[in-house]
N, C-alpha and C. Protein backbone atom coordinates (compact mmCIF):
# COMPACT_ATOMS: atom_id res chain seq x y z
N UNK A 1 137.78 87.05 101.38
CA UNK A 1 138.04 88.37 101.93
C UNK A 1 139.15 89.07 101.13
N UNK A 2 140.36 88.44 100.78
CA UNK A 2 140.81 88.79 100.10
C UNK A 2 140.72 89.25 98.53
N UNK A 3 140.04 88.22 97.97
CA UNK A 3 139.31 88.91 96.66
C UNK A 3 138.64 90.30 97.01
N UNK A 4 137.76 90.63 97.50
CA UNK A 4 136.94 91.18 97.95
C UNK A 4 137.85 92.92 98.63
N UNK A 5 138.81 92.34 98.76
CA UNK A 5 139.54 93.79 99.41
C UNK A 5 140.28 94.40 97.82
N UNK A 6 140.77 93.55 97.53
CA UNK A 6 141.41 93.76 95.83
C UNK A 6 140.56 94.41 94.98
N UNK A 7 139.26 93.64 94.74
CA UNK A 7 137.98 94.61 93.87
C UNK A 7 137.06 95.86 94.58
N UNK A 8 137.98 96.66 96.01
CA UNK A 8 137.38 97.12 96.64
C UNK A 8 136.28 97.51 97.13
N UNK A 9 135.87 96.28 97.50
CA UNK A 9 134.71 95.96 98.14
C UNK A 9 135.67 96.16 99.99
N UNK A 10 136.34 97.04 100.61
CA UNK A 10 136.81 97.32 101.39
C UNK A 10 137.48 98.64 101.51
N UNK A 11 136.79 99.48 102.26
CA UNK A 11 137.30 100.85 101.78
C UNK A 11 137.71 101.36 103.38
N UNK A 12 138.26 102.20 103.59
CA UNK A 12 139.18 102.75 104.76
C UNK A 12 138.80 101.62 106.43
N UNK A 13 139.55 100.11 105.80
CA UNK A 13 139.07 99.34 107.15
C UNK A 13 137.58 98.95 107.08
N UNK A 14 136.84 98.96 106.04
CA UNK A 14 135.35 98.54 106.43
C UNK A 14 134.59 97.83 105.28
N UNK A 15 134.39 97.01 105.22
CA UNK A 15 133.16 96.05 103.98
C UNK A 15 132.11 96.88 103.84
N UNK A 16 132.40 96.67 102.30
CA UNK A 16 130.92 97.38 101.54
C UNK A 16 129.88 96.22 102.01
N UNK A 17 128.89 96.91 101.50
CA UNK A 17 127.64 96.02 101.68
C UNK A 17 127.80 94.40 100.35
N UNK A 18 128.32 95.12 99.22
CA UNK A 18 128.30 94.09 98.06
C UNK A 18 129.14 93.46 98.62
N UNK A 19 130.44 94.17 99.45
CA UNK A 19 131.50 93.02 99.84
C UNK A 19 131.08 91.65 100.75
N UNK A 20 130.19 92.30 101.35
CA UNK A 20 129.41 91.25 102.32
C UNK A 20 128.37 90.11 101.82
N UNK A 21 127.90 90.61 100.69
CA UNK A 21 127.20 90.04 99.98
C UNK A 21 127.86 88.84 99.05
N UNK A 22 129.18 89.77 98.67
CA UNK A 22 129.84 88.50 97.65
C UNK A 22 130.54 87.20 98.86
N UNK A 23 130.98 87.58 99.66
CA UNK A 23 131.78 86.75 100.20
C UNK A 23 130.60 85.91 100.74
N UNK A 24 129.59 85.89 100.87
CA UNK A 24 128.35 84.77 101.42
C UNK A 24 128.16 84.54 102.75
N UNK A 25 128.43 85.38 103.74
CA UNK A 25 128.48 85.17 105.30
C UNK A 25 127.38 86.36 105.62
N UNK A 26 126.92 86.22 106.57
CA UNK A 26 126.30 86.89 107.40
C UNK A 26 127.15 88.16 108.27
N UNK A 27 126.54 89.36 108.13
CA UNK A 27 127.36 90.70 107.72
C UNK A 27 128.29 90.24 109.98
N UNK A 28 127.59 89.74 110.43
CA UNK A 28 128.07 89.44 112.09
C UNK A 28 129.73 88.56 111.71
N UNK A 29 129.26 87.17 111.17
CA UNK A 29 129.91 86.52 110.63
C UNK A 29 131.27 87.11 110.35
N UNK A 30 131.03 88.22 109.10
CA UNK A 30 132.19 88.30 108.49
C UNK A 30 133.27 89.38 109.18
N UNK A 31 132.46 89.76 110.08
CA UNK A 31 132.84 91.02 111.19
C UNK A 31 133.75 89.90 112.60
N UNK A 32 133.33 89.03 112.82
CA UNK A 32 133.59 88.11 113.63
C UNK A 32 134.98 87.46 113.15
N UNK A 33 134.59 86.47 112.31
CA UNK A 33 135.93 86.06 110.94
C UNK A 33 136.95 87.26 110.87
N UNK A 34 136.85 88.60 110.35
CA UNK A 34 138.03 89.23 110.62
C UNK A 34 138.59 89.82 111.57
N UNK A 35 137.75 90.21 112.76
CA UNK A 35 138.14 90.25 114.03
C UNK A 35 139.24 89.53 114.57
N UNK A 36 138.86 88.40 114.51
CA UNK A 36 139.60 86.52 114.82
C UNK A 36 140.94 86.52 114.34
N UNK A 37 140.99 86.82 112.55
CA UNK A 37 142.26 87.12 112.09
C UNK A 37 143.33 87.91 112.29
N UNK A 38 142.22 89.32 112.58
CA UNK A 38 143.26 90.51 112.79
C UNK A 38 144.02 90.08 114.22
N UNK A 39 143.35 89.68 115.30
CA UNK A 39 143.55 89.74 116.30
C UNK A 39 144.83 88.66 116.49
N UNK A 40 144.78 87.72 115.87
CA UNK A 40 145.62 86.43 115.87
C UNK A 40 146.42 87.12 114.90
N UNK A 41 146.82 88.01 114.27
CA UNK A 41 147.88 88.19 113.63
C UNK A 41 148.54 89.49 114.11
N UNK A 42 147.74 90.35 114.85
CA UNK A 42 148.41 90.93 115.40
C UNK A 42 149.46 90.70 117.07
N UNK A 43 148.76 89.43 117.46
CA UNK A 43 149.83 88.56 118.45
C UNK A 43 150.63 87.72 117.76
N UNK A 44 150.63 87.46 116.58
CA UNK A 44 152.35 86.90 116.41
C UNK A 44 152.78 87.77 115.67
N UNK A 45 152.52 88.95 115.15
CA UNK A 45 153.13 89.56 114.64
C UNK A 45 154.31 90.82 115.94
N UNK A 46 153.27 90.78 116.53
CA UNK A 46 153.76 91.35 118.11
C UNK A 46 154.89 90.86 118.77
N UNK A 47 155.04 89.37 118.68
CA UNK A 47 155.75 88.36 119.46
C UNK A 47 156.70 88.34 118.31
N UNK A 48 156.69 88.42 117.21
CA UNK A 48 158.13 88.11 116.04
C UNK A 48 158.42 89.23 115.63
N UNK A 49 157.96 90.57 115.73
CA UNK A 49 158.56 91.47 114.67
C UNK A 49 159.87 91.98 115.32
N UNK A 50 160.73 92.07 114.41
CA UNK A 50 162.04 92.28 114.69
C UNK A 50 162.90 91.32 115.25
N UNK A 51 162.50 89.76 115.18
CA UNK A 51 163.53 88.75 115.19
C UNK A 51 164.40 88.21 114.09
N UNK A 52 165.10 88.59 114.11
CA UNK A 52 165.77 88.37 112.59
C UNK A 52 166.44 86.55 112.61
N UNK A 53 166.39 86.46 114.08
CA UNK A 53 166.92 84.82 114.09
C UNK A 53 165.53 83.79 113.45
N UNK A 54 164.42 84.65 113.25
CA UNK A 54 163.60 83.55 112.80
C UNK A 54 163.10 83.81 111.55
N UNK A 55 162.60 82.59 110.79
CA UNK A 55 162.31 82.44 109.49
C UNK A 55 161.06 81.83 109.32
N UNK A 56 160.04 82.47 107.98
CA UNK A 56 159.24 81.79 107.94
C UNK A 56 159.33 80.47 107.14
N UNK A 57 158.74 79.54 107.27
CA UNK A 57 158.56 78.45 106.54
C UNK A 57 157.08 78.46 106.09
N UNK A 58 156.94 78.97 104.58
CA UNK A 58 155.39 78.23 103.96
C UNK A 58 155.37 77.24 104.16
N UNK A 59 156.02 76.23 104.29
CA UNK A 59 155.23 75.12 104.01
C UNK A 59 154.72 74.31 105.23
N UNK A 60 155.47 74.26 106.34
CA UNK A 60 154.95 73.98 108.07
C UNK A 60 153.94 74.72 108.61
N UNK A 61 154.34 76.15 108.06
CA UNK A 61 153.63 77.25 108.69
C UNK A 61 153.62 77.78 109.87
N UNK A 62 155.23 77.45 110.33
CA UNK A 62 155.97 78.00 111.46
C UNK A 62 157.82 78.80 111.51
N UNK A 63 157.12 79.30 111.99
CA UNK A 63 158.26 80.21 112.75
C UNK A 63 159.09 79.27 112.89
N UNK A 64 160.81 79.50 112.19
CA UNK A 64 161.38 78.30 112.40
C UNK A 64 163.10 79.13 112.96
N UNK A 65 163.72 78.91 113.97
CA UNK A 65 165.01 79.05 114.79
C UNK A 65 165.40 78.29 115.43
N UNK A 66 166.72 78.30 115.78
CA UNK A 66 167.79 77.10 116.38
C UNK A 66 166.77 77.11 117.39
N UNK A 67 167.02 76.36 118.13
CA UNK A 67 166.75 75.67 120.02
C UNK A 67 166.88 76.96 120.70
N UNK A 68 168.26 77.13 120.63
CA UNK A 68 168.65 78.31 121.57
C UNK A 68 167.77 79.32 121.55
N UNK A 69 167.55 79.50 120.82
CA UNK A 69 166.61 80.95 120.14
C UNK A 69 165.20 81.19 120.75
N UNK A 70 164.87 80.14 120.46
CA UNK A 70 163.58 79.27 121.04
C UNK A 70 163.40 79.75 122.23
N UNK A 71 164.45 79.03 123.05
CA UNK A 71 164.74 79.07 124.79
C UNK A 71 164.25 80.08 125.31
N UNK A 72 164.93 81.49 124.41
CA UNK A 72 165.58 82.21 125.15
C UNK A 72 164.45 83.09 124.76
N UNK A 73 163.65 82.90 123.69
CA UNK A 73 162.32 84.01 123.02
C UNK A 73 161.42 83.32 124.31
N UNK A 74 161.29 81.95 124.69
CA UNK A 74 160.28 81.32 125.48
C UNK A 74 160.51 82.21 127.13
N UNK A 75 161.54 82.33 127.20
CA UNK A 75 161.73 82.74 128.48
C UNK A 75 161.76 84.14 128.82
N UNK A 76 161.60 84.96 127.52
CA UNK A 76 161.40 86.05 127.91
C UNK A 76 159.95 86.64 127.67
N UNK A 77 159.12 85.44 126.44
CA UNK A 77 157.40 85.80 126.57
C UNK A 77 157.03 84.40 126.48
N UNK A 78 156.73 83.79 127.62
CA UNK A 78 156.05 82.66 127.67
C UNK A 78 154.95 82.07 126.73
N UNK A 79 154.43 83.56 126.10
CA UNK A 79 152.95 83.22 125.48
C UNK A 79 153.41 82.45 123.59
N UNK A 80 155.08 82.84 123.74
CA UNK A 80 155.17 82.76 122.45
C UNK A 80 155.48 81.15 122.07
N UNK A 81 155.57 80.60 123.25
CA UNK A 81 155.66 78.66 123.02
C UNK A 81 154.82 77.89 122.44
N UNK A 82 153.62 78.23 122.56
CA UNK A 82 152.48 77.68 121.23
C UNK A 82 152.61 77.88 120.47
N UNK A 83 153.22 78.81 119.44
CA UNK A 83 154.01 79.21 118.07
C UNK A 83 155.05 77.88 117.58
N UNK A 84 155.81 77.64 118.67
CA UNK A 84 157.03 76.87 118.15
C UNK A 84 156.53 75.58 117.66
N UNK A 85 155.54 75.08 118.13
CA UNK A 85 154.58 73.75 117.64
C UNK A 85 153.78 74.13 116.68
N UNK A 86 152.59 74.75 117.15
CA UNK A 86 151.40 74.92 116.30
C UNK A 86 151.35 76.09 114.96
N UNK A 87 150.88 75.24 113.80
CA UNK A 87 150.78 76.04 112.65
C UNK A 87 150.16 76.91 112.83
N UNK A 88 150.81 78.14 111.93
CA UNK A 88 149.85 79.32 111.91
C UNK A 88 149.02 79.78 110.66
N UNK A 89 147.95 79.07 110.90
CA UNK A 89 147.34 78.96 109.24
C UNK A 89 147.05 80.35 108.38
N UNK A 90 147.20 80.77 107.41
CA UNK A 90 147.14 81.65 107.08
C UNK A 90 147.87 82.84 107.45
N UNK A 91 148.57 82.89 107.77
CA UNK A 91 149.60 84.06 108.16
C UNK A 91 149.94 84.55 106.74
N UNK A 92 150.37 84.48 105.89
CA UNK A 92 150.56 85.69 104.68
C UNK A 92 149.32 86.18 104.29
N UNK A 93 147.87 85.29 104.12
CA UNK A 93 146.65 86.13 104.12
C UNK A 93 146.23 87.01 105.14
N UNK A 94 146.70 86.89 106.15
CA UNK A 94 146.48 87.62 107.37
C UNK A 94 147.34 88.73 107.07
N UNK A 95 147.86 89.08 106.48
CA UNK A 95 149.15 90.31 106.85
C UNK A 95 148.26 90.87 105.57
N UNK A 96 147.55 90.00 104.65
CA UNK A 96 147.24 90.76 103.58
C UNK A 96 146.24 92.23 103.82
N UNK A 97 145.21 91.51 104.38
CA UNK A 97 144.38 91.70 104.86
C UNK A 97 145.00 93.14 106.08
């Protein structure tokens, strides 16, 4: 997808037909697949933007802050506690995109 947005095969938000073609998915598929992404990156991007106490880590692929920080982000959006464990795969391709 990313290739594919670069050789603009993606023009105002939408896949060309060749774009669909090169990337090898089924035109549902690839509509589905970025749906999935956008959507999952626009909830942690929702839940972190403007925390300056947190950092990304490439290489875990988590959101990384003291305890305290943690606590106190957990207790004010509950939804954001699956973050503090679970990798978030692709998150810089996701922002690309």
């Amino acid at each position: 997808m990313i290739d594919e947005t670069s050789m603009g095969n993606r023009i105002d938000g939408s896949w060309t037909t060749q774009g669909y073609t090169n990337i090898g998915l089924q035109k549902n598929n690839v509509k589905n697949m970025h749906k999935s992404l956008k959507d999952r990156w626009h909830e942690i991007h929702d839940l972190f933007s403007g925390l300056s106490d947190f950092t990304w880590n490439p290489s875990t692929k988590i959101f990384e802050a003291e305890d305290e920080v943690w606590d106190m982000l957990i207790k004010a959006k509950p939804l954001v506690a699956k973050w503090r464990v679970n990798p978030i795969r692709h998150y810089k391709l996701m922002e690309d995109l």
